[in-house]
C-alpha atoms as a PDB file:
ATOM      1  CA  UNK A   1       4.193 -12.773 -14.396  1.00  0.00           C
ATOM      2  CA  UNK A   2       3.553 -13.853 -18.054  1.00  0.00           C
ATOM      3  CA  UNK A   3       0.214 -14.056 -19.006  1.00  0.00           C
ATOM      4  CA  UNK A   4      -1.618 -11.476 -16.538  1.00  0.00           C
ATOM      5  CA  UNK A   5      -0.924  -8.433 -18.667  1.00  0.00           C
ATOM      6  CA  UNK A   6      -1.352  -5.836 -15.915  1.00  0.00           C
ATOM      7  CA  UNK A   7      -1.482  -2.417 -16.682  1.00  0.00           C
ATOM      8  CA  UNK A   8       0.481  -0.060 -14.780  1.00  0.00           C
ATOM      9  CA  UNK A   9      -2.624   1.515 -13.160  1.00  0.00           C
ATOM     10  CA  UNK A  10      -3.881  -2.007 -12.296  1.00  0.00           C
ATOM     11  CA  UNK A  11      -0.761  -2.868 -11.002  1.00  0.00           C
ATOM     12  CA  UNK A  12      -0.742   0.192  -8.735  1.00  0.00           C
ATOM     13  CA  UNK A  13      -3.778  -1.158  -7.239  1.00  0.00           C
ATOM     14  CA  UNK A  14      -2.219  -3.920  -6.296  1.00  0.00           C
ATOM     15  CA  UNK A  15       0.175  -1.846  -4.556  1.00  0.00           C
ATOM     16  CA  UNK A  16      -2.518   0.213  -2.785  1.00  0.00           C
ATOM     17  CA  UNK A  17      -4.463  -2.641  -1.451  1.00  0.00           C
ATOM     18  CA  UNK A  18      -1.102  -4.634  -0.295  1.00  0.00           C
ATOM     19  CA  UNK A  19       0.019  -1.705   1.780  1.00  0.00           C
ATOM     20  CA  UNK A  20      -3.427  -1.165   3.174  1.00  0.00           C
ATOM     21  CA  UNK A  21      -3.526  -4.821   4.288  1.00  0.00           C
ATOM     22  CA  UNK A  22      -7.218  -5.004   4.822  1.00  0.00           C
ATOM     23  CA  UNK A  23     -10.524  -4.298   3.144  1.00  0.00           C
ATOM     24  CA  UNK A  24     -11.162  -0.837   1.542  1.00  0.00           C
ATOM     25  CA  UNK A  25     -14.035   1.083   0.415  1.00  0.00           C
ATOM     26  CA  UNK A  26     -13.800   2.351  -3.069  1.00  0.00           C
ATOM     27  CA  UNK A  27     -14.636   5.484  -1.598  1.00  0.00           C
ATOM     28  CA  UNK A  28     -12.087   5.535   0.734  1.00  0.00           C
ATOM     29  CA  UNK A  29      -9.330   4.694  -2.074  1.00  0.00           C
ATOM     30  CA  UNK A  30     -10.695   8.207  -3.838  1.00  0.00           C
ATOM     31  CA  UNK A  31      -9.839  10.473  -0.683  1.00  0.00           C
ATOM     32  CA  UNK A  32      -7.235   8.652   0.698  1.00  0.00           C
ATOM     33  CA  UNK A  33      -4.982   8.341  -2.814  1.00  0.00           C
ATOM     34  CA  UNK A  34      -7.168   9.862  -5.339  1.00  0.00           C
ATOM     35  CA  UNK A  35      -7.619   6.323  -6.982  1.00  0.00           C
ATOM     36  CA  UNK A  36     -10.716   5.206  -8.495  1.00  0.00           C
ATOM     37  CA  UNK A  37     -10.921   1.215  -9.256  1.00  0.00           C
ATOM     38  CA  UNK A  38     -13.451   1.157 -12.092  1.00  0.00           C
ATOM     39  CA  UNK A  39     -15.577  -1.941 -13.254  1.00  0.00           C
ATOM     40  CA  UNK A  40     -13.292  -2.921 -15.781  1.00  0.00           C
ATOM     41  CA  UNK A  41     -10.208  -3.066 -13.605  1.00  0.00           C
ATOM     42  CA  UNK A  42     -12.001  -4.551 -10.655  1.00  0.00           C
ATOM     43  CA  UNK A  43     -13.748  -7.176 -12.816  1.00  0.00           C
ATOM     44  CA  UNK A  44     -10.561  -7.970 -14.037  1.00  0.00           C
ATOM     45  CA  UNK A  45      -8.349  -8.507 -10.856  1.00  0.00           C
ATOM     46  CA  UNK A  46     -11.215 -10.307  -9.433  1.00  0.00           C
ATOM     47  CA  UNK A  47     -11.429 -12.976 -12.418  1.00  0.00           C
ATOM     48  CA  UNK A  48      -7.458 -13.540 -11.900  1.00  0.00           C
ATOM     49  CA  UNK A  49      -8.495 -13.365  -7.909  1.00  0.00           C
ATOM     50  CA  UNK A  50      -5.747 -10.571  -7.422  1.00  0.00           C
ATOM     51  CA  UNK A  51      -8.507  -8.932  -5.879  1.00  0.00           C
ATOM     52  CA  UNK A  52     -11.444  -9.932  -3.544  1.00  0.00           C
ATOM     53  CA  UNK A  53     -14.309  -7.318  -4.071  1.00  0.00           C
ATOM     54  CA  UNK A  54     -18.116  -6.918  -2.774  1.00  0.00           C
ATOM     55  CA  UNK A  55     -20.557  -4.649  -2.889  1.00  0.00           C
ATOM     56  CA  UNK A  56     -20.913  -2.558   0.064  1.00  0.00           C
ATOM     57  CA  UNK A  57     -24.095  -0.196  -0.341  1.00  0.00           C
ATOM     58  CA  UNK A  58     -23.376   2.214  -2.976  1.00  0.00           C
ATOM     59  CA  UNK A  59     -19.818   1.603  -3.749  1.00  0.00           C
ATOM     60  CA  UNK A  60     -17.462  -1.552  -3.650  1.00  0.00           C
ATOM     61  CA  UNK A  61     -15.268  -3.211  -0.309  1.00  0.00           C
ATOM     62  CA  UNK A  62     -11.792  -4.409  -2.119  1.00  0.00           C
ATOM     63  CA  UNK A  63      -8.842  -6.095  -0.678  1.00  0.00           C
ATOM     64  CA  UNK A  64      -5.851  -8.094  -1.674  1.00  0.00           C
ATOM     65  CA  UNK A  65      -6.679 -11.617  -1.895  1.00  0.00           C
ATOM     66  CA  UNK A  66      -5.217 -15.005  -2.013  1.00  0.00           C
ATOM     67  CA  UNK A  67      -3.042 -14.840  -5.431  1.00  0.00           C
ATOM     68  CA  UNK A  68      -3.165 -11.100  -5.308  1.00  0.00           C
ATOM     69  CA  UNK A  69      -0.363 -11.319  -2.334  1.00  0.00           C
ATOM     70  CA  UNK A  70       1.534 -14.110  -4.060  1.00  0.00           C
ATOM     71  CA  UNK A  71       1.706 -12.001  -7.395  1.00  0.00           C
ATOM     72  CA  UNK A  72       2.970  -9.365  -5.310  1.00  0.00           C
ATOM     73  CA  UNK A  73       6.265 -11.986  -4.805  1.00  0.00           C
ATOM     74  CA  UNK A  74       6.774 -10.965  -8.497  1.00  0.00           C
ATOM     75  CA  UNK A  75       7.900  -8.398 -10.787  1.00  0.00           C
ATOM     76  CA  UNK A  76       5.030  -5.790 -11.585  1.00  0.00           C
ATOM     77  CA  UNK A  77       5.731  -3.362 -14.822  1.00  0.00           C
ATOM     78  CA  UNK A  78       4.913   0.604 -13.809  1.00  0.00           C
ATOM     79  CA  UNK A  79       5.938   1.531 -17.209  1.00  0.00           C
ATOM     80  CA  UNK A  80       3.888   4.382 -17.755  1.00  0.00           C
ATOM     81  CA  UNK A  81       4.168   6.957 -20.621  1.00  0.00           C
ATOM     82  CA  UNK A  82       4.563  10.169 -19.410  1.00  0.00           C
ATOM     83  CA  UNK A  83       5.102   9.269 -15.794  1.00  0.00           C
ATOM     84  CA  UNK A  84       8.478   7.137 -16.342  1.00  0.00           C
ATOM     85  CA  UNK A  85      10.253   8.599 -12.870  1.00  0.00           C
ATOM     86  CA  UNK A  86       7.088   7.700 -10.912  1.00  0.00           C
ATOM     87  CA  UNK A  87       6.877   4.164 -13.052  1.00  0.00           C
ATOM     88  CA  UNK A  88      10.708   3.507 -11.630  1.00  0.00           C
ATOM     89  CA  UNK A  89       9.998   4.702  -8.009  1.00  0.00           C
ATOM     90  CA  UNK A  90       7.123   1.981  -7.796  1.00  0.00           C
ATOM     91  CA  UNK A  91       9.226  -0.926  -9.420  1.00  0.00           C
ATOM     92  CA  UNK A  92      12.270   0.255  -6.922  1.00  0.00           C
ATOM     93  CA  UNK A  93       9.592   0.550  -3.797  1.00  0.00           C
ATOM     94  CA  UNK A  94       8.517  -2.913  -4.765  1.00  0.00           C
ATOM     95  CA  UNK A  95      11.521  -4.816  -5.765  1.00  0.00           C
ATOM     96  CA  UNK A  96      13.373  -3.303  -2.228  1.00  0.00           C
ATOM     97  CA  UNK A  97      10.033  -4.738  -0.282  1.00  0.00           C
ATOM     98  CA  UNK A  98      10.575  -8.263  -1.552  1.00  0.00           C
ATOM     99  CA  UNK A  99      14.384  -8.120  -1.716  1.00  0.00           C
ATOM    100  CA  UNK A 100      15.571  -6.195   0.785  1.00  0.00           C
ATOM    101  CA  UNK A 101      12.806  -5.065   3.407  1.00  0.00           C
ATOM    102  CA  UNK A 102      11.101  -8.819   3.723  1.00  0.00           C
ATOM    103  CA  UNK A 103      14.420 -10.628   4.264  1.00  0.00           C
ATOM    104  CA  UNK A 104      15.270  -8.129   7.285  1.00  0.00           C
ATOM    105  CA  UNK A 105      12.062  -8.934   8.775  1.00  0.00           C
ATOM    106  CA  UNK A 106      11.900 -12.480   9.426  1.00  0.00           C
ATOM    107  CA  UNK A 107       8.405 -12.155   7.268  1.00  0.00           C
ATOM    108  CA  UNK A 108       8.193 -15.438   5.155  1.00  0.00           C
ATOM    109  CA  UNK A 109       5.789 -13.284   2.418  1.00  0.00           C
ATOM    110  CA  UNK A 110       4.934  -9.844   1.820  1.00  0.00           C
ATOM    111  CA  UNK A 111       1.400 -10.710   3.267  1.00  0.00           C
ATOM    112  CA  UNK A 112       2.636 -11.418   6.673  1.00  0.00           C
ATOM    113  CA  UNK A 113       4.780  -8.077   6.820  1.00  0.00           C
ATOM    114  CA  UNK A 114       1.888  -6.009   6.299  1.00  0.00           C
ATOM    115  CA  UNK A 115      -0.529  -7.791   8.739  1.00  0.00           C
ATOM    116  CA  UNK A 116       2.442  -7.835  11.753  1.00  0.00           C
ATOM    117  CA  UNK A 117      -0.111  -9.267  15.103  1.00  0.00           C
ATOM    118  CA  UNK A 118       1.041  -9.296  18.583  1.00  0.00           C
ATOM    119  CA  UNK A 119       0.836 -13.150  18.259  1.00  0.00           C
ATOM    120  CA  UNK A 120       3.361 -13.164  15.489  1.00  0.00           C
ATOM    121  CA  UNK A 121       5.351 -10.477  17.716  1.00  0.00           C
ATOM    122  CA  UNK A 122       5.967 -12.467  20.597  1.00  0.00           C
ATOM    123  CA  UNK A 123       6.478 -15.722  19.076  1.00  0.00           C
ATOM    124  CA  UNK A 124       9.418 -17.642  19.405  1.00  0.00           C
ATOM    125  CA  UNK A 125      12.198 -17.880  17.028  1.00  0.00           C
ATOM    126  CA  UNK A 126      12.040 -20.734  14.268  1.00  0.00           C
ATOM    127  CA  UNK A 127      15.777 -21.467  15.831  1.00  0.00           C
ATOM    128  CA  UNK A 128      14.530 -22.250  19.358  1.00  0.00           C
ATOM    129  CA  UNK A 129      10.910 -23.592  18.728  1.00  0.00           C
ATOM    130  CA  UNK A 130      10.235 -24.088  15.044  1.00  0.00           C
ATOM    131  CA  UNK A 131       6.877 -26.086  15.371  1.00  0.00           C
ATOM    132  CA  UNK A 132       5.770 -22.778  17.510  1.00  0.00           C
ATOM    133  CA  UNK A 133       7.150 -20.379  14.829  1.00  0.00           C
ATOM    134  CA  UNK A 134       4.856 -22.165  12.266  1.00  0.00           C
ATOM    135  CA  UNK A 135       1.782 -21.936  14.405  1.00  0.00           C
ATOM    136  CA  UNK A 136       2.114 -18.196  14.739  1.00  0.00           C
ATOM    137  CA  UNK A 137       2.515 -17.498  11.079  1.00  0.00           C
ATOM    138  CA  UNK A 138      -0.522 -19.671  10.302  1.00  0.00           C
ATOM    139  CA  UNK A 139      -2.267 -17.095  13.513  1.00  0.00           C
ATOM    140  CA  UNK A 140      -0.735 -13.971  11.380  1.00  0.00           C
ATOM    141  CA  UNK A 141      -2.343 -15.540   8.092  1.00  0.00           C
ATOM    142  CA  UNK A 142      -5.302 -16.180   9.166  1.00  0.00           C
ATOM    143  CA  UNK A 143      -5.543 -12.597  10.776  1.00  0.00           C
ATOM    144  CA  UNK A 144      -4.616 -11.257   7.419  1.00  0.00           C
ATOM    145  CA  UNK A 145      -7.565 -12.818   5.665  1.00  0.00           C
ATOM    146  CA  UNK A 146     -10.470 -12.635   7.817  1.00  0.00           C
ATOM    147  CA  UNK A 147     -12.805 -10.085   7.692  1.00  0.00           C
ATOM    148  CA  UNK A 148     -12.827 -10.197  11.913  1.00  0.00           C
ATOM    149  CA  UNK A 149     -11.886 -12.479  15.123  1.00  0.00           C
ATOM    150  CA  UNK A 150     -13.290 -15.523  14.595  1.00  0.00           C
ATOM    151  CA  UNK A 151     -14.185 -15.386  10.660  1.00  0.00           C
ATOM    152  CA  UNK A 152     -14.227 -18.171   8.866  1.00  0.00           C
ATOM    153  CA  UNK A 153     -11.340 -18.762   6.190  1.00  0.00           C
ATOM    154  CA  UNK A 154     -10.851 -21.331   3.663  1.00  0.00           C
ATOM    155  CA  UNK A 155      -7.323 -23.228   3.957  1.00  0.00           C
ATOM    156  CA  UNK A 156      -7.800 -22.744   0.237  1.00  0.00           C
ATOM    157  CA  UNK A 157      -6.544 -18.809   0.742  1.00  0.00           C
ATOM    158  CA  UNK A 158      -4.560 -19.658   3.469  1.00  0.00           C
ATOM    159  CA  UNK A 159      -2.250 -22.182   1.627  1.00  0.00           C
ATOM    160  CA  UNK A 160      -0.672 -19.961  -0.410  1.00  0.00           C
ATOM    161  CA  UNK A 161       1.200 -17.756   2.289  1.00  0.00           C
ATOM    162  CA  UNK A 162       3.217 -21.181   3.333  1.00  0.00           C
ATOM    163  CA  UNK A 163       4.646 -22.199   0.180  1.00  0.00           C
ATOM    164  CA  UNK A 164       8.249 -22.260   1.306  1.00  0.00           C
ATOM    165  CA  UNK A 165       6.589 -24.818   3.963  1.00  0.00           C
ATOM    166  CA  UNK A 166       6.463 -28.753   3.367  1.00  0.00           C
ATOM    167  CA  UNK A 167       3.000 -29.148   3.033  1.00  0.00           C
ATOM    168  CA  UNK A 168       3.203 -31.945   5.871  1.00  0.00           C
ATOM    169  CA  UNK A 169       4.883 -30.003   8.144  1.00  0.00           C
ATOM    170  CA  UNK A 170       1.700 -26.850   7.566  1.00  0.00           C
ATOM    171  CA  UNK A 171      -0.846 -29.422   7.945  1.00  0.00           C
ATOM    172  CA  UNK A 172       0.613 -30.661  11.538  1.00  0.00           C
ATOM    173  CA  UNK A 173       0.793 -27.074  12.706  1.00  0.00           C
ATOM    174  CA  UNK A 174      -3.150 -26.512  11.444  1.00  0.00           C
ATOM    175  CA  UNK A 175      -3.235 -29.825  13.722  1.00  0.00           C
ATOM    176  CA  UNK A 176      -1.747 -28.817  16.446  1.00  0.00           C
ATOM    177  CA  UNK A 177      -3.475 -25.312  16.212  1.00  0.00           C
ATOM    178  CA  UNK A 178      -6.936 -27.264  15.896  1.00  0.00           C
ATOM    179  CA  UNK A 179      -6.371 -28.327  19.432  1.00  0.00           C
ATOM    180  CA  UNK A 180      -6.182 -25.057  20.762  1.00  0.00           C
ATOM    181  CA  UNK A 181      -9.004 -23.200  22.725  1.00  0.00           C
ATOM    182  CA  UNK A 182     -10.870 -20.729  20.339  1.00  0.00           C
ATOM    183  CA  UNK A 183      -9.949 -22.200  17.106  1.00  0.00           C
ATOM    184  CA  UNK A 184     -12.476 -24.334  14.917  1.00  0.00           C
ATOM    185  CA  UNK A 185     -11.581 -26.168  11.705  1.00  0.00           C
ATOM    186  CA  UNK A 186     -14.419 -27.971   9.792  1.00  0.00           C
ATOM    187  CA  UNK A 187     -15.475 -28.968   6.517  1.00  0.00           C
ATOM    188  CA  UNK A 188     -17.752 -27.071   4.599  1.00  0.00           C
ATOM    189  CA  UNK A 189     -21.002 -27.532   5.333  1.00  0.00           C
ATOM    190  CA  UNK A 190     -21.722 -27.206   1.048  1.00  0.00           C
ATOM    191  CA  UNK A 191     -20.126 -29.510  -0.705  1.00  0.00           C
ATOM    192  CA  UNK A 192     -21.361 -28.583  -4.380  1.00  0.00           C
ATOM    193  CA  UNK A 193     -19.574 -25.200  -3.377  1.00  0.00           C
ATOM    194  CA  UNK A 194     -16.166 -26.850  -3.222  1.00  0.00           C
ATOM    195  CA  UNK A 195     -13.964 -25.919  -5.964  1.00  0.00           C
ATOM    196  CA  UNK A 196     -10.976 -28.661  -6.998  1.00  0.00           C
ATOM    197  CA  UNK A 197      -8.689 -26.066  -5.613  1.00  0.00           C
ATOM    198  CA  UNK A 198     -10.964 -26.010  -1.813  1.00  0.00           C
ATOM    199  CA  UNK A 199     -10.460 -30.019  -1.996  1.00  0.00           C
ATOM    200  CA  UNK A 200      -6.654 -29.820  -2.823  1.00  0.00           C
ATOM    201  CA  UNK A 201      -6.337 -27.409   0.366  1.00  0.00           C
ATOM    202  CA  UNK A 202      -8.345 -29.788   2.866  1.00  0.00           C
ATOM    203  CA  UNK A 203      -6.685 -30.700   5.723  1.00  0.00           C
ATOM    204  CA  UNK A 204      -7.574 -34.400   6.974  1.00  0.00           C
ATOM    205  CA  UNK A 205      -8.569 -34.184  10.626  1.00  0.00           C
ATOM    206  CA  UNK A 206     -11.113 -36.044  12.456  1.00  0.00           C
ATOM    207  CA  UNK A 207     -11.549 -38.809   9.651  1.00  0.00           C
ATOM    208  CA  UNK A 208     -12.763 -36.085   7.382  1.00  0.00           C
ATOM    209  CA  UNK A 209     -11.848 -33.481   4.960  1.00  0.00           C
ATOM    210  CA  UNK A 210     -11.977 -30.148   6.327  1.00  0.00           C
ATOM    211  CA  UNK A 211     -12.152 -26.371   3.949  1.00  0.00           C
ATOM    212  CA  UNK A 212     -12.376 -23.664   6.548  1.00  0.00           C
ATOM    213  CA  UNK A 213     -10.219 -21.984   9.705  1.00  0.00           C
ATOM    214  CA  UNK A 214     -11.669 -20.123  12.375  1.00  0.00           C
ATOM    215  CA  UNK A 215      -9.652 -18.341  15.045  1.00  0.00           C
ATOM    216  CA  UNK A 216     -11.048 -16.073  18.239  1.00  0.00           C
ATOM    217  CA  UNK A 217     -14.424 -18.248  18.338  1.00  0.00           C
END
């Protein structure tokens, strides 16, 4: 994507934290893969939100976020001098995921095939009940953002895993989803904490504007 100017270590990062699919400790990132994400590079992928990163006592909790998963949809360069056989297995891992691995899977995004629920598993096809389909992605989504059962999420994050999906047709499933028990959608309770992207993502339900998704309350 034009513009971001990943390097190839930042870009393997991205890789790292997509096939996790969930938060990571720094820490664990060392003994796990040997890979250290230092200020720079998490400062970085956290001002193009490619990353969502906290601190978590001594070291940092980072995971994929939002844009981070739709930049994955796209071409990252490994081009590395000195390591050009591991630069071309990382381009052909990633192009075969989007290409290849993602349209076998019924997965609308690479997002959803790494955070695979039990609701998404037994849902029904898009052929026999699409409305249904639609519901359990938004369920696999959600999952794939929050922290824990019953978290809330902003529909700002969760937009962009639907954008092959009529933004009408998204907003009746969060609808229809709303009416189910265990699941909470409200406005935020801040408003001078709304970004213009948070108000372009509200759903109108109730006569109001609404910002954040709960599911498992």
């Amino acid at each position: 994507m034009a513009g971001d100017d990943l390097t190839a270590s930042e870009s393997a990062i991205l890789v790292v934290l997509m096939a996790e699919a969930r938060e990571v400790l720094n820490t664990e990132l060392r003994e796990l893969y040997h890979l250290d994400v230092r200020k720079p590079q998490r400062d970085k992928l956290t001002r193009l939100h490619y990353v969502a990163s906290r601190k978590s006592g001594s070291t940092y909790a980072l995971q994929l976020d939002d844009k981070g998963w739709v930049r994955m949809q796209s071409d990252l360069d490994f081009a590395l001098r000195g390591a050009s056989a591991l630069g071309a297995a990382l381009t052909a891992l990633q192009a075969n995921l989007r290409d290849r691995v993602l349209a076998r899977s019924g997965c609308a995004t690479l997002a959803e095939l790494f955070a695979v629920t039990d609701v998404r598993a037994s849902a029904p096809t898009a052929a026999a009940d699409p409305a249904g389909a639609l519901t359990a992605r938004v369920v696999s989504a959600y999952r794939a953002l929050a922290d824990a059962p019953g978290a809330w999420v902003s529909l700002r994050r969760l937009r962009p895993f639907f954008a092959d999906v009529p933004r009408e047709d998204l907003d009746e499933a969060l609808r229809r989803l709303s009416r189910s028990e265990g699941v909470a959608i409200t406005p935020e309770s801040n408003q001078k904490t709304l970004t213009e992207a948070d108000i372009a993502a509200a759903l109108r339900l109730g006569g109001q504007d609404n910002h954040l998704l709960a599911i498992g309350v």
